[in-house]
C-alpha atoms as a PDB file:
ATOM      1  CA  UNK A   1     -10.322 -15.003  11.247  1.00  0.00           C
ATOM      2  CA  UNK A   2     -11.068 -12.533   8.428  1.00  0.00           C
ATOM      3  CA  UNK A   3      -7.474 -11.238   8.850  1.00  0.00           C
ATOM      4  CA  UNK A   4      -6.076 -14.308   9.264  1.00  0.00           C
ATOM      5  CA  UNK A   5      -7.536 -15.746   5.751  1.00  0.00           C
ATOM      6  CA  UNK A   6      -6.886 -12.523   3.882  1.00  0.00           C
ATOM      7  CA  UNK A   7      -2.866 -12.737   4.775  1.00  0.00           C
ATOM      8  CA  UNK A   8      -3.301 -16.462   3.459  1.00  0.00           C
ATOM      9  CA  UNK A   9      -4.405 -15.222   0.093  1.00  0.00           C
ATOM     10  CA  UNK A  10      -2.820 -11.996  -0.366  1.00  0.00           C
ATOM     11  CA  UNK A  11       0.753 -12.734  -0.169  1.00  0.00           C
ATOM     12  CA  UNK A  12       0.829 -15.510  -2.389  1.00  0.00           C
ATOM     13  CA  UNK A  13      -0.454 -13.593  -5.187  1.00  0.00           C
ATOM     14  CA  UNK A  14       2.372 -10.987  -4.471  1.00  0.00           C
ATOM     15  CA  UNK A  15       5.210 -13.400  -4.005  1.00  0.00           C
ATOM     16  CA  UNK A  16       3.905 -15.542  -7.547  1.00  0.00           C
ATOM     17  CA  UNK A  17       4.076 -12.724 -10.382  1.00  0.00           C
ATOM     18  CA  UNK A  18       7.657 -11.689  -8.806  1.00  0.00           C
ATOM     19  CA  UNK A  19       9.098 -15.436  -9.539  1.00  0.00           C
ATOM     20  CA  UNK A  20       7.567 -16.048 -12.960  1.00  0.00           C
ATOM     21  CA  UNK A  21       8.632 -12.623 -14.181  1.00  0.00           C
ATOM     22  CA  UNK A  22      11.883 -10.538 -14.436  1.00  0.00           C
ATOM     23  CA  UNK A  23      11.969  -7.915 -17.124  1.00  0.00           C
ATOM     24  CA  UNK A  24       8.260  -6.534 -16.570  1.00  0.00           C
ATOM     25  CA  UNK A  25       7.907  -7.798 -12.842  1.00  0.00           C
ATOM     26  CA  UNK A  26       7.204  -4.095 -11.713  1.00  0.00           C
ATOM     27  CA  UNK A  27       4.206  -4.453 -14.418  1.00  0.00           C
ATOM     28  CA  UNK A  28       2.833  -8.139 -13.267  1.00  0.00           C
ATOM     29  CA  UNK A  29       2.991  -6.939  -9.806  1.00  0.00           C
ATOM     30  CA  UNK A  30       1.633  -3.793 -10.205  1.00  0.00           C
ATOM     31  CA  UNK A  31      -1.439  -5.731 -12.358  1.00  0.00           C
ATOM     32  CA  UNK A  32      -1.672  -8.176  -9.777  1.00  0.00           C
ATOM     33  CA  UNK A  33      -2.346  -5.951  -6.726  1.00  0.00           C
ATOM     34  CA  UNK A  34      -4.139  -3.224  -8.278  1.00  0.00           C
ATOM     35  CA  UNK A  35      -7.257  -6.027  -7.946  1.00  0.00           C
ATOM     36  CA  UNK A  36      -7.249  -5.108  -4.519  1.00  0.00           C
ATOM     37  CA  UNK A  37      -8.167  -1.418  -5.054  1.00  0.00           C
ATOM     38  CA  UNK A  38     -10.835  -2.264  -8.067  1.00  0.00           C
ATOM     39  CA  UNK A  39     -12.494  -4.317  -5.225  1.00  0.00           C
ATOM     40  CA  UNK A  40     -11.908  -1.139  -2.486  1.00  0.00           C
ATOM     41  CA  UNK A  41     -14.167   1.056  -5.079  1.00  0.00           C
ATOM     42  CA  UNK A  42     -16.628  -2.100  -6.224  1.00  0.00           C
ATOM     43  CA  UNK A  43     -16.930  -4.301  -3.017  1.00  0.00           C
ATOM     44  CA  UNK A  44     -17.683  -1.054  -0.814  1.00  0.00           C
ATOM     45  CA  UNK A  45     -20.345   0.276  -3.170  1.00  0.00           C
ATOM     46  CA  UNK A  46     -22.074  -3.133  -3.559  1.00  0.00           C
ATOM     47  CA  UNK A  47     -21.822  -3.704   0.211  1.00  0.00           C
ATOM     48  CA  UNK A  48     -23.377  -0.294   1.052  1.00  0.00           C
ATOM     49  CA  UNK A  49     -26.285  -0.800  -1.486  1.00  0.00           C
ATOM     50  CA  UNK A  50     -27.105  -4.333  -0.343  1.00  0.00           C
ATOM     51  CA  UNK A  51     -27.105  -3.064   3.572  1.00  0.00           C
ATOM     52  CA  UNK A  52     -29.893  -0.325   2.877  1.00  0.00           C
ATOM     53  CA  UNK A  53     -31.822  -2.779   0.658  1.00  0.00           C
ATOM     54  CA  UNK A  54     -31.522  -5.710   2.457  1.00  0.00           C
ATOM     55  CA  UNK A  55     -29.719  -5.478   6.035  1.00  0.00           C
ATOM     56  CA  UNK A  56     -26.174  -5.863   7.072  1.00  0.00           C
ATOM     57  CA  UNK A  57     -26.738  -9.735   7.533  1.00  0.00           C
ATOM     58  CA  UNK A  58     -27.327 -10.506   3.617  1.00  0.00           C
ATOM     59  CA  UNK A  59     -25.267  -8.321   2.660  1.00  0.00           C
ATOM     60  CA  UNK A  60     -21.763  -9.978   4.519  1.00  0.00           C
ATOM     61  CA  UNK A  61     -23.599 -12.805   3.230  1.00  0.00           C
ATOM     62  CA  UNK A  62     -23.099 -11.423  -0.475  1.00  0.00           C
ATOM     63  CA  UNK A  63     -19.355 -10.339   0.044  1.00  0.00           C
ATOM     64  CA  UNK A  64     -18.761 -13.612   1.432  1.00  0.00           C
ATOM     65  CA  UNK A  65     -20.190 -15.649  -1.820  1.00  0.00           C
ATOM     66  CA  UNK A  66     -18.622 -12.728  -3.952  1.00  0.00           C
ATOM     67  CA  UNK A  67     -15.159 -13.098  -2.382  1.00  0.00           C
ATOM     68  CA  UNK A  68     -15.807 -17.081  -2.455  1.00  0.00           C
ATOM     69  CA  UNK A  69     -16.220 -17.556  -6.430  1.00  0.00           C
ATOM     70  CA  UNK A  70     -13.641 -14.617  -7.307  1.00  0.00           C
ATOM     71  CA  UNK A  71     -10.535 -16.633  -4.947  1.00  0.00           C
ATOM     72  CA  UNK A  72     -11.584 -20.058  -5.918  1.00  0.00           C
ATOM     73  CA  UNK A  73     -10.748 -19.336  -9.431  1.00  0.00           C
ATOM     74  CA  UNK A  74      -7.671 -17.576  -8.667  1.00  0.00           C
ATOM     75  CA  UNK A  75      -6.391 -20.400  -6.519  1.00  0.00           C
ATOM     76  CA  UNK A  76      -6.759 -22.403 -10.151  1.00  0.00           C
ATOM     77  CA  UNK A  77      -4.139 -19.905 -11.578  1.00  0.00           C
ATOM     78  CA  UNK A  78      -1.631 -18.752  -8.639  1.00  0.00           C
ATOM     79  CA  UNK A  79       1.344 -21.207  -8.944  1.00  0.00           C
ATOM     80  CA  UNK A  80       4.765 -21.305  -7.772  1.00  0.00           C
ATOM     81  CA  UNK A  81       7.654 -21.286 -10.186  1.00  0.00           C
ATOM     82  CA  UNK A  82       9.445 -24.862  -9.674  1.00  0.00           C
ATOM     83  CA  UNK A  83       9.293 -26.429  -6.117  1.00  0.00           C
ATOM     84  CA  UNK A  84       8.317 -24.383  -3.148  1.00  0.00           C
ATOM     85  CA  UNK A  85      11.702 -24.911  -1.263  1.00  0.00           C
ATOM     86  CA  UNK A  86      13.168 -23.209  -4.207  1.00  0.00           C
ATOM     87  CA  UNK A  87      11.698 -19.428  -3.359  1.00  0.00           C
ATOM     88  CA  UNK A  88      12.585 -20.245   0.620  1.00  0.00           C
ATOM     89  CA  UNK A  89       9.543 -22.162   1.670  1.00  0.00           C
ATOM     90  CA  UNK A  90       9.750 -24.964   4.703  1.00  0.00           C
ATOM     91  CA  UNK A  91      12.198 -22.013   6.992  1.00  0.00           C
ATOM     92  CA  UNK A  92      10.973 -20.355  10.652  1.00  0.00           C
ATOM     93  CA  UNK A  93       8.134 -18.180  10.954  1.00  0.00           C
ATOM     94  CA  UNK A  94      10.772 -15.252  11.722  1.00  0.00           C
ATOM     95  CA  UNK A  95      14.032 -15.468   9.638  1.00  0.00           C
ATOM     96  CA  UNK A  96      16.311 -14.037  11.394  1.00  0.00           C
ATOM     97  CA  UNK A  97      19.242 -14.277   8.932  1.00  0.00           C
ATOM     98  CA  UNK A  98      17.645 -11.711   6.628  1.00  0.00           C
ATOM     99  CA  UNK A  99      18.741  -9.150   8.719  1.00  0.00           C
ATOM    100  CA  UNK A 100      21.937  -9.785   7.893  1.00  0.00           C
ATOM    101  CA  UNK A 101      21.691  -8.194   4.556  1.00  0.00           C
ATOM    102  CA  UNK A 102      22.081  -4.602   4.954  1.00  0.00           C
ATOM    103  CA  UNK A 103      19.500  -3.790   2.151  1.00  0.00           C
ATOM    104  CA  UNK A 104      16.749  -6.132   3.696  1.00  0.00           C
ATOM    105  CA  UNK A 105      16.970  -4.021   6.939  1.00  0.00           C
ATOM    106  CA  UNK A 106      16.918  -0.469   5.105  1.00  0.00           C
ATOM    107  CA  UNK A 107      14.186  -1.622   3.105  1.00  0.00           C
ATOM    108  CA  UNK A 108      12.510  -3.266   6.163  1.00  0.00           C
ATOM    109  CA  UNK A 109      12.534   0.307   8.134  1.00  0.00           C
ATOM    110  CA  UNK A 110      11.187   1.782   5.156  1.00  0.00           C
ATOM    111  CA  UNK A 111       8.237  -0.078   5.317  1.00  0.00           C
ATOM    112  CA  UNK A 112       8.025  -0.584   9.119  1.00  0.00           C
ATOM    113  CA  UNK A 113       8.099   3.727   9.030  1.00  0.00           C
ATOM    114  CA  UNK A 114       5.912   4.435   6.147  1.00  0.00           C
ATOM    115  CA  UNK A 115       2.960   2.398   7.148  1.00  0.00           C
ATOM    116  CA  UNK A 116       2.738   4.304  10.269  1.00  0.00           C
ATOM    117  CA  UNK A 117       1.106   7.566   8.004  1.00  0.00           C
ATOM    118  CA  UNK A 118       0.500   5.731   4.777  1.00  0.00           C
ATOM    119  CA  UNK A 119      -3.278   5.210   5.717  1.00  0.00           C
ATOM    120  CA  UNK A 120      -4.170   8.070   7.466  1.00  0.00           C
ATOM    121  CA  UNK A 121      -5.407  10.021   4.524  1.00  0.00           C
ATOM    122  CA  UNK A 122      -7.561   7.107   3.632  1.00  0.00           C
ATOM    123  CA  UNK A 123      -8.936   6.926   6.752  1.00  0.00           C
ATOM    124  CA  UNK A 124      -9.423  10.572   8.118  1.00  0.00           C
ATOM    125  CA  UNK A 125     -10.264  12.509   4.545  1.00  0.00           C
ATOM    126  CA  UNK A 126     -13.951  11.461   4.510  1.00  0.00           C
ATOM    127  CA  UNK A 127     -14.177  13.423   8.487  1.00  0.00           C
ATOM    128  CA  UNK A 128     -11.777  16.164   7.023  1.00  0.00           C
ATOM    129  CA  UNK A 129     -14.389  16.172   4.067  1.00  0.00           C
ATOM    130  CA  UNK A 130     -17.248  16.779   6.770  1.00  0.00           C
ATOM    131  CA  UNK A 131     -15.482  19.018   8.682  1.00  0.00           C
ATOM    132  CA  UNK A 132     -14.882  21.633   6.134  1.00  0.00           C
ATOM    133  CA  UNK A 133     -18.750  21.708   5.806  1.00  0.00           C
ATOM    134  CA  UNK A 134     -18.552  19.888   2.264  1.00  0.00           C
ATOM    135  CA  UNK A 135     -21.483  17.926   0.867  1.00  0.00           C
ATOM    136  CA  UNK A 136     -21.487  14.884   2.542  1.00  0.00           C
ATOM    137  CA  UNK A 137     -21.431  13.043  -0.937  1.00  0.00           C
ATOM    138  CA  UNK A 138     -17.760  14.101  -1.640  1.00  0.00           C
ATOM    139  CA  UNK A 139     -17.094  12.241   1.776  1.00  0.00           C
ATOM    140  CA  UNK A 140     -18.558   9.056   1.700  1.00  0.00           C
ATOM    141  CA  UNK A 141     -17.412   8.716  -2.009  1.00  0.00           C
ATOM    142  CA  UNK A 142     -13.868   9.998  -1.417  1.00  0.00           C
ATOM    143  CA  UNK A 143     -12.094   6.732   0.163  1.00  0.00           C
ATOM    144  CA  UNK A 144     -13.650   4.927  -3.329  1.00  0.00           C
ATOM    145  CA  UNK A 145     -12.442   7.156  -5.800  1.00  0.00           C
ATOM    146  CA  UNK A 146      -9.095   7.365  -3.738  1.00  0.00           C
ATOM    147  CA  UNK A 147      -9.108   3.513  -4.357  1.00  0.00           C
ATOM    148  CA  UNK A 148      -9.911   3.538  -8.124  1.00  0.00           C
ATOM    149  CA  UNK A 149      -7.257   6.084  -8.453  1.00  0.00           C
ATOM    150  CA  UNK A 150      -4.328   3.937  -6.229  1.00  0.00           C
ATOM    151  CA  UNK A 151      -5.942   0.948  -8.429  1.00  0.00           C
ATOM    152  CA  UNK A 152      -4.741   2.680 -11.919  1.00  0.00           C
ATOM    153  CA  UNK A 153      -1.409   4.195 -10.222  1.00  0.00           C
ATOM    154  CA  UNK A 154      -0.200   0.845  -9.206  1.00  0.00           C
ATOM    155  CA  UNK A 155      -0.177  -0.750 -13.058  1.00  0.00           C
ATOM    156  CA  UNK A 156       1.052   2.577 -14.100  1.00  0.00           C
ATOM    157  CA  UNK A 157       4.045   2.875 -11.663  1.00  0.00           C
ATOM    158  CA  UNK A 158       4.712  -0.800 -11.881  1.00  0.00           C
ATOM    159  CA  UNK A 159       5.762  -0.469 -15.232  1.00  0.00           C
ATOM    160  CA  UNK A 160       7.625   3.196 -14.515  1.00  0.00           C
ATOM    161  CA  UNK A 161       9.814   1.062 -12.036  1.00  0.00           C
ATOM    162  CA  UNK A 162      10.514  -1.271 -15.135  1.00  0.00           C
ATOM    163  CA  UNK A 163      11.823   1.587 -17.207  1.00  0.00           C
ATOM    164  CA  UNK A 164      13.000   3.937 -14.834  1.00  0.00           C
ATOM    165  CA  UNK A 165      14.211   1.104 -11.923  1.00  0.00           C
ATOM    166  CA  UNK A 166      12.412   0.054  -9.293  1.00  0.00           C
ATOM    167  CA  UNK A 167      14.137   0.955  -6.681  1.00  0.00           C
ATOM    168  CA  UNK A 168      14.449   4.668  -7.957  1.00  0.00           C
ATOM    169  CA  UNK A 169      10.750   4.838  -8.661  1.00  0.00           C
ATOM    170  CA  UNK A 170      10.008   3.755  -5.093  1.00  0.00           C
ATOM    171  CA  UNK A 171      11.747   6.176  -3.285  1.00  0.00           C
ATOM    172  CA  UNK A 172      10.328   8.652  -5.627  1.00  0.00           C
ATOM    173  CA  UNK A 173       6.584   8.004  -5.501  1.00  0.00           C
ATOM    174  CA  UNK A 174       7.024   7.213  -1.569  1.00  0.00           C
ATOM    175  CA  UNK A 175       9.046  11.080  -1.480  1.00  0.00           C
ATOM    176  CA  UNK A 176       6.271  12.361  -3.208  1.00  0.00           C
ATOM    177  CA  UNK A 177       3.617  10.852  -1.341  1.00  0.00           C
ATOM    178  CA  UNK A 178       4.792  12.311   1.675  1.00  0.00           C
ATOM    179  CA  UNK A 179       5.394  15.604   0.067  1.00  0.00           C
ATOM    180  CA  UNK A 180       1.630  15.632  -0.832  1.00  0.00           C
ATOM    181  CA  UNK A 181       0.463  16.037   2.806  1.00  0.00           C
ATOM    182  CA  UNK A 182       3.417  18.217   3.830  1.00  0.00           C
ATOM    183  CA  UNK A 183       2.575  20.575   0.965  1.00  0.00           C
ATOM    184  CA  UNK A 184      -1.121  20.111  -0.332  1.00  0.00           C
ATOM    185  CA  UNK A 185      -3.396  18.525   2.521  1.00  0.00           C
ATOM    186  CA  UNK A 186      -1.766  20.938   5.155  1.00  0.00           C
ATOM    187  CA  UNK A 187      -3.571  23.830   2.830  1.00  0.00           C
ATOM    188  CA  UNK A 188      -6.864  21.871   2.168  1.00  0.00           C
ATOM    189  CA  UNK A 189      -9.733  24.580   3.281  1.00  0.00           C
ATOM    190  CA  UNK A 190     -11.850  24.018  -0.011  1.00  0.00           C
ATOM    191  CA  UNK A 191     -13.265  20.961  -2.181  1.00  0.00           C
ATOM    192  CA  UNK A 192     -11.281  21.955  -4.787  1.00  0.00           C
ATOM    193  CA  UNK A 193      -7.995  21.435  -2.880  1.00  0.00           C
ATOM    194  CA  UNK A 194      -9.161  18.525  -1.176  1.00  0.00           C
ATOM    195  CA  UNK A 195      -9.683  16.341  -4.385  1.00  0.00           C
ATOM    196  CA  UNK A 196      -6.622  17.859  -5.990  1.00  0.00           C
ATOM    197  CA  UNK A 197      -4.519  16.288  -2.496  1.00  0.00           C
ATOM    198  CA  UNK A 198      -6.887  13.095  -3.042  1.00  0.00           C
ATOM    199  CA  UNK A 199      -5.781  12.656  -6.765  1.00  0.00           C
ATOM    200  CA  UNK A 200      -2.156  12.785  -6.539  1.00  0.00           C
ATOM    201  CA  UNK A 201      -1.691  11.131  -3.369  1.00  0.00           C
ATOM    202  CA  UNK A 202      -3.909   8.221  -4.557  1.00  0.00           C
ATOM    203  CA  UNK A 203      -1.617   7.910  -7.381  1.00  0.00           C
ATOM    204  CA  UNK A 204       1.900   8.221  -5.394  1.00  0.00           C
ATOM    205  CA  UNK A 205       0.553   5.916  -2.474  1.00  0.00           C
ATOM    206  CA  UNK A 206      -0.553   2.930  -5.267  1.00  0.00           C
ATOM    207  CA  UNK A 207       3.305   3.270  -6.157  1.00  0.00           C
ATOM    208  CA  UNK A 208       4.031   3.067  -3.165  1.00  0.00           C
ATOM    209  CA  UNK A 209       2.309  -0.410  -3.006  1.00  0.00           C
ATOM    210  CA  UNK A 210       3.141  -1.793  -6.027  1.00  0.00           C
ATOM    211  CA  UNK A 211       6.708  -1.147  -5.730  1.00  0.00           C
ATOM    212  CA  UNK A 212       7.627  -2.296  -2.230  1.00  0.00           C
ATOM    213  CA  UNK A 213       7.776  -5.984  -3.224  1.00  0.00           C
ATOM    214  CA  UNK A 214       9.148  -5.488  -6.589  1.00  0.00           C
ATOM    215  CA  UNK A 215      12.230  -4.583  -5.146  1.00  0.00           C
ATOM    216  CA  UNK A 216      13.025  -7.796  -2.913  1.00  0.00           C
ATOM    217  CA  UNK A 217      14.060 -10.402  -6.247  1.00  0.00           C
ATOM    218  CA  UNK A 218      16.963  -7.968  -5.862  1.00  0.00           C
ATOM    219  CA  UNK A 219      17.700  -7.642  -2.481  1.00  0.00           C
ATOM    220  CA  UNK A 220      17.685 -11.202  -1.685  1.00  0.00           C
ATOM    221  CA  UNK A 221      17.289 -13.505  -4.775  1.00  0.00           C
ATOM    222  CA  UNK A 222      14.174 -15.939  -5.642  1.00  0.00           C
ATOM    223  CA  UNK A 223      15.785 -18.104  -3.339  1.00  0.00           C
ATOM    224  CA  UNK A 224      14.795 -15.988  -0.510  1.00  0.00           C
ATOM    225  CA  UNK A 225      11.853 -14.346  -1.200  1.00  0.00           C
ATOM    226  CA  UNK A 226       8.983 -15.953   0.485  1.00  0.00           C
ATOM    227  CA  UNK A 227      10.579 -15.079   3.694  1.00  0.00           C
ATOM    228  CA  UNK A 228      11.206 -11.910   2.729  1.00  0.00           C
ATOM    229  CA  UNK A 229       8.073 -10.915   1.217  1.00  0.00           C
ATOM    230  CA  UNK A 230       6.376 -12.420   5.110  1.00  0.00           C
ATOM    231  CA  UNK A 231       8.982 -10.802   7.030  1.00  0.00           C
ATOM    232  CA  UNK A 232       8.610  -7.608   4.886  1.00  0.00           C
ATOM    233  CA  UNK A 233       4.665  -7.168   5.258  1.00  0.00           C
ATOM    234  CA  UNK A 234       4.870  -8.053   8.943  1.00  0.00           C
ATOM    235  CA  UNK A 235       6.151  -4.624   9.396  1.00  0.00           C
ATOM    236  CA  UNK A 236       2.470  -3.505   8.378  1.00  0.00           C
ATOM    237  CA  UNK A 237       0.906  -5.143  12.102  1.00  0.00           C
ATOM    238  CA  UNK A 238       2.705  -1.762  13.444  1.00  0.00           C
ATOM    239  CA  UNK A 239       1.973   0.896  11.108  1.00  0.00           C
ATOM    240  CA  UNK A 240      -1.439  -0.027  10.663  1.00  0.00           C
ATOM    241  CA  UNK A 241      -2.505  -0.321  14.017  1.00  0.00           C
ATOM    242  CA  UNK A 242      -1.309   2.676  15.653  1.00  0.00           C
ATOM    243  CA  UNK A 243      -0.378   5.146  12.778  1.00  0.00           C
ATOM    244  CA  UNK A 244      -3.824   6.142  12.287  1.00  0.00           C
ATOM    245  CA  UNK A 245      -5.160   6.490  16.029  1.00  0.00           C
ATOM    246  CA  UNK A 246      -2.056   8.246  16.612  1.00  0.00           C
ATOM    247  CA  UNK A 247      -2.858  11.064  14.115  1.00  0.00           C
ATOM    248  CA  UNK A 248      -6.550  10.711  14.939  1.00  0.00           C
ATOM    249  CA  UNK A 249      -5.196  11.904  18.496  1.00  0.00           C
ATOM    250  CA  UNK A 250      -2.754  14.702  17.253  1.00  0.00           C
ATOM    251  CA  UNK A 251      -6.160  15.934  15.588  1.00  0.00           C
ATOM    252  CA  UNK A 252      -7.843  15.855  18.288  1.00  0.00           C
ATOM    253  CA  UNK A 253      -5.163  17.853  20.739  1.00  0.00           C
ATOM    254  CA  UNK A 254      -7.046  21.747  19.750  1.00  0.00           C
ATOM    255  CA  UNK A 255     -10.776  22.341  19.860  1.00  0.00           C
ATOM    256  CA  UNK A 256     -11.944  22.262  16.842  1.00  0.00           C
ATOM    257  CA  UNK A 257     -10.164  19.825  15.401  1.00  0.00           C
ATOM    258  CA  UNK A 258      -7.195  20.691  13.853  1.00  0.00           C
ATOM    259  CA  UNK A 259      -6.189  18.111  10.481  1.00  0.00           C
ATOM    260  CA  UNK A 260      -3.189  19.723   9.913  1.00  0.00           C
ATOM    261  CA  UNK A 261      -1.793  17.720  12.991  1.00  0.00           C
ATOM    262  CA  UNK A 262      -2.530  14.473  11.156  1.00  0.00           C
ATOM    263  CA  UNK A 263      -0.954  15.990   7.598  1.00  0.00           C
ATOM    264  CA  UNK A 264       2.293  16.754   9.301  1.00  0.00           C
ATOM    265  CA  UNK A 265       2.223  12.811  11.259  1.00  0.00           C
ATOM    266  CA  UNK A 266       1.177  11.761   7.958  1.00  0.00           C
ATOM    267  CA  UNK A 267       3.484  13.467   5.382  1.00  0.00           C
ATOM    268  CA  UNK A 268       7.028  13.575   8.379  1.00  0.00           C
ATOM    269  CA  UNK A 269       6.757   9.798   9.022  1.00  0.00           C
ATOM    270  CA  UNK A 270       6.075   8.991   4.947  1.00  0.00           C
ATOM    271  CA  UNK A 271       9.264  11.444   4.332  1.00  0.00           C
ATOM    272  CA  UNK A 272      11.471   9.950   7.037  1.00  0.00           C
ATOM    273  CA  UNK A 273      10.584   6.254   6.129  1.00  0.00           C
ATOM    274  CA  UNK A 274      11.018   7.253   1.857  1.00  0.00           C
ATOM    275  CA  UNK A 275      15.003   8.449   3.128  1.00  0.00           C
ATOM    276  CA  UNK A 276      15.490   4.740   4.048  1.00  0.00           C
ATOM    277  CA  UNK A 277      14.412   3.458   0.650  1.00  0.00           C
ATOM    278  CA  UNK A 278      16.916   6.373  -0.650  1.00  0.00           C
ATOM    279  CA  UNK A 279      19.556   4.640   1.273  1.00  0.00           C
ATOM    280  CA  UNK A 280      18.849   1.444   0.278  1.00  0.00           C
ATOM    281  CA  UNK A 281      19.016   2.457  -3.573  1.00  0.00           C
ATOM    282  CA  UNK A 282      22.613   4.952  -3.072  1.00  0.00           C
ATOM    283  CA  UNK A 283      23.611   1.120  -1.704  1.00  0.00           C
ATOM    284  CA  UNK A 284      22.384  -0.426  -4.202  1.00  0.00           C
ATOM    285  CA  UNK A 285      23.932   1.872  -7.197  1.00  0.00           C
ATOM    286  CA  UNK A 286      25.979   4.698  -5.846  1.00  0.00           C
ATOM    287  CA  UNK A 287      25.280   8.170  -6.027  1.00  0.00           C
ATOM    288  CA  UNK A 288      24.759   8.249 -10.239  1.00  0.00           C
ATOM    289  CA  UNK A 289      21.644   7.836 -11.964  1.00  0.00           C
ATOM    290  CA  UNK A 290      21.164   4.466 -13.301  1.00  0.00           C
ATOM    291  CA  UNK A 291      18.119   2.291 -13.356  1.00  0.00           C
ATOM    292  CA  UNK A 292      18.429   0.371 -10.047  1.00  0.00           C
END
């Protein structure tokens, strides 16, 4: 149900900024979903606090009124630009005829491909943390900081993929956030090196994020893009659900645990999936540097 009511809300909000903005819509989309990793670093902290003080039970209870107050006043703001049937509302569930742009099914196997390693770090650095002996401070805080961190990168790359183009920033920071594990967590044996593969890969993943959608107003129109932008994030059910257990498995294959397994699952299927938004742009632009 949780799930279910999140997709409801989240969406929306990513879908809105892209119709009532062209020139900085990297920037209003990058604003808009870098709430979700101020609440990653806030919500968690509160949450933990409120469990040892006053049980589990009072404390969903307090997320619940928190997340309550904060979306009723957003639901006063989030609008659509001009009628609903205008941005593709009242079609199927699937939308079939999407895939008949070549660029909505490049940038559709981008996503379906990254998700599959996108979380892992987020999920398996805290045990990588604990397995390298390091105080087990560093690992319950690191998923938080990795949030603030993705929170910043995602206003901050939103606006490089207004200068630079979007569709050139995206393949870069999702290159980049694949080279990360190939290159830095693979080598992690120290603290040091662990936040240094935190910190950048924090900031290339929240570009990552924020760009994905910014890119669709010019794959498919406004006309088009509330399909899209449903179509597009149903490639996350995948990725999400079996990317992670997958490398948690690959870890698991050597005695003791080996994590550079899960780097290479991470960083290879990040890589592979980036090529596809690569495509999409040489597509888009040809082989000389513009801002696409």
């Amino acid at each position: 149900m949780f799930g279910l009511g999140a997709s409801f809300v989240s969406l929306p909000c990513i879908g809105a900024p892209q119709q009532w903005f062209s020139e900085r819509r990297g920037l209003a989309i990058g604003l808009a979903m870098s709430g979700s990793g101020i609440g990653g670093l806030v919500v968690a902290n509160i949450t933990m606090a409120a469990i040892k003080s006053i049980g589990y039970r009072w404390a969903l209870r307090i997320d619940g009124i928190i997340v309550f107050v904060l979306l009723s006043i957003a639901t006063c703001f989030v609008r659509p630009f001009g009628d609903v049937k205008k941005t593709g509302g009242g079609r199927k569930i699937i939308n079939w005829y999407l895939f008949k742009n070549p660029l909505f099914t490049l940038i559709f196997l981008h996503g379906l491909i990254t998700t599959f390693g996108y979380m892992t770090p987020f999920f398996l650095l805290p045990s990588h943390a604990n397995a390298l002996n390091i105080s087990p401070l560093v690992g319950t805080n690191l998923s938080a900081i990795m949030s603030a961190i993705n929170a910043v990168a995602r206003v901050f790359t939103g606006y490089m993929g207004d200068k630079l183009g979007r569709f050139n920033s995206l393949f870069i920071c999702t290159f980049i956030c694949g080279l990360t594990c190939l290159v830095i967590w693979i080598n992690v044996h120290n603290e040091a090196t662990l936040w240094a593969f935190a910190i950048l890969y924090g900031f290339f993943g929240g570009g990552y994020i924020a760009l994905f959608p910014t890119v669709q107003p010019q794959i498919v129109g406004l006309e088009h893009i509330g399909p899209a932008i449903g179509m597009l994030y149903y490639t996350n059910v995948f990725g999400y659900m079996f990317g992670t257990p997958i490398a948690t498995a690959l870890i698991g294959l050597s005695t003791p645990a080996n994590y550079v397994n899960g780097a290479i699952w991470a960083g290879v299927t990040i890589i592979v999936g980036s090529l596809f938004a690569g495509w999409a742009r040489i597509m888009k632009g040809g082989w000389k540097w513009a801002r696409i």
